[in-house]
Structures are given as structure tokens and as C-alpha cells.
Protein backbone atom coordinates (compact mmCIF):
# COMPACT_ATOMS: atom_id res chain seq x y z
CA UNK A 1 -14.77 10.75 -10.05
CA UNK A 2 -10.97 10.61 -9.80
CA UNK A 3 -10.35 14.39 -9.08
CA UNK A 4 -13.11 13.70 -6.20
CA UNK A 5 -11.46 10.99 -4.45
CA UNK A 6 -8.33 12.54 -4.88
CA UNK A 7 -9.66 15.41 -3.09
CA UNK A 8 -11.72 13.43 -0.19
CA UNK A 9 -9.25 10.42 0.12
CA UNK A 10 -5.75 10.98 -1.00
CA UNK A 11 -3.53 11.34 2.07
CA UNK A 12 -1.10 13.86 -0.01
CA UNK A 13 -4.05 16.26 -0.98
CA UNK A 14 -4.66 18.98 1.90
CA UNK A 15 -7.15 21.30 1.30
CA UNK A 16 -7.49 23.08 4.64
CA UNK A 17 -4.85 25.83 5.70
CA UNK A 18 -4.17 24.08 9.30
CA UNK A 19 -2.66 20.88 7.29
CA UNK A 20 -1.13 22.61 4.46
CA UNK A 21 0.72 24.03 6.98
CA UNK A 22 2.22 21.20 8.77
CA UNK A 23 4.06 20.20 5.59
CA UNK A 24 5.64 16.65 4.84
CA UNK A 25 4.17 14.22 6.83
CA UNK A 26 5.18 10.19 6.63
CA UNK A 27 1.78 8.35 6.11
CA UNK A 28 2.75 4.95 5.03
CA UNK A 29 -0.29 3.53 6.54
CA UNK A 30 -2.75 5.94 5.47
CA UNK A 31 -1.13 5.69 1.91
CA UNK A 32 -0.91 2.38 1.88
CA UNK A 33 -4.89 2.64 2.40
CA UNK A 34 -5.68 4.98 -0.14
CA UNK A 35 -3.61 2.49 -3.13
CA UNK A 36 -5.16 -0.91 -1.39
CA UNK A 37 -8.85 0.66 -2.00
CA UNK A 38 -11.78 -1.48 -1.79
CA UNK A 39 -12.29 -1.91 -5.61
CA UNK A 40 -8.16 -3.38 -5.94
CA UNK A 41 -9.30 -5.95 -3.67
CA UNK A 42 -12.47 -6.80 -5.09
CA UNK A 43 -10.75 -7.00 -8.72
CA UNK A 44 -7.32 -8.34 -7.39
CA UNK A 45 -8.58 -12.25 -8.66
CA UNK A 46 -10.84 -11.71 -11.03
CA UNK A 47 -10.36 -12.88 -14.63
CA UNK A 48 -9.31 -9.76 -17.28
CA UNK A 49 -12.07 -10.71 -19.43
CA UNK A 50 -15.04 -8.27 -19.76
CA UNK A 51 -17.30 -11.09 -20.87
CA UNK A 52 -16.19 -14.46 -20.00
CA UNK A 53 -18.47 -16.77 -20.89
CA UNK A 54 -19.05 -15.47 -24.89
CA UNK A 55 -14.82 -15.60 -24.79
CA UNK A 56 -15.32 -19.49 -23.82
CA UNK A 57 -18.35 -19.92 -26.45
CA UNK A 58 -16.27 -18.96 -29.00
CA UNK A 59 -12.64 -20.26 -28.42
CA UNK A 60 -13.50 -23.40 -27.32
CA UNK A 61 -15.49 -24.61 -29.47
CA UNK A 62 -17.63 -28.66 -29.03
């Protein structure tokens, strides 16, 4: 999945011969896009537990 959205996504990867061609280009903003993807966002506030509520059931216990 990586090596596929690297392809499709990553403003550095250029697979066609027109923009291979045209050599360093200065995408900040269309970088900046491809790190801020959807899934960063969605995760950005989440808790870093993969199961949350067993982690409560069994540190805190009544």
C-alpha cells in the first residue's frame, strides 16, 4: 500500500518522461499535502491505545 501511494500521491515521485524532465521543482504546498494526509488528521487526537476501554478495566480498578 505504501509503494502505491508513493507512486500515485507523492509529489517527488514522477513517473512520466514529460515531468522527469522538468527536474527540481519547489512544491511546498503539494508536499505539505501529501505529509498532512487524511488519516494524520483523523489520528492527530486520538488516544495511543489500541483498546481503551479493557486498558481502563484493568488499571483502574473499583
Amino acid at each position: 500500500m505504501q509503494l502505491v501511494r508513493n507512486i500515485w500521491t507523492n509529489p517527488e515521485v514522477r513517473v512520466n518522461k514529460a515531468n522527469r524532465i522538468a527536474g527540481v521543482l519547489d512544491n511546498h504546498a503539494e508536499g505539505e499535502a501529501y505529509a498532512e494526509n487524511s488519516l494524520r488528521k483523523f489520528v492527530r487526537n486520538k488516544s495511543p491505545q489500541v483498546m481503551p476501554s479493557i486498558n481502563k478495566f484493568f488499571s483502574n480498578p473499583e
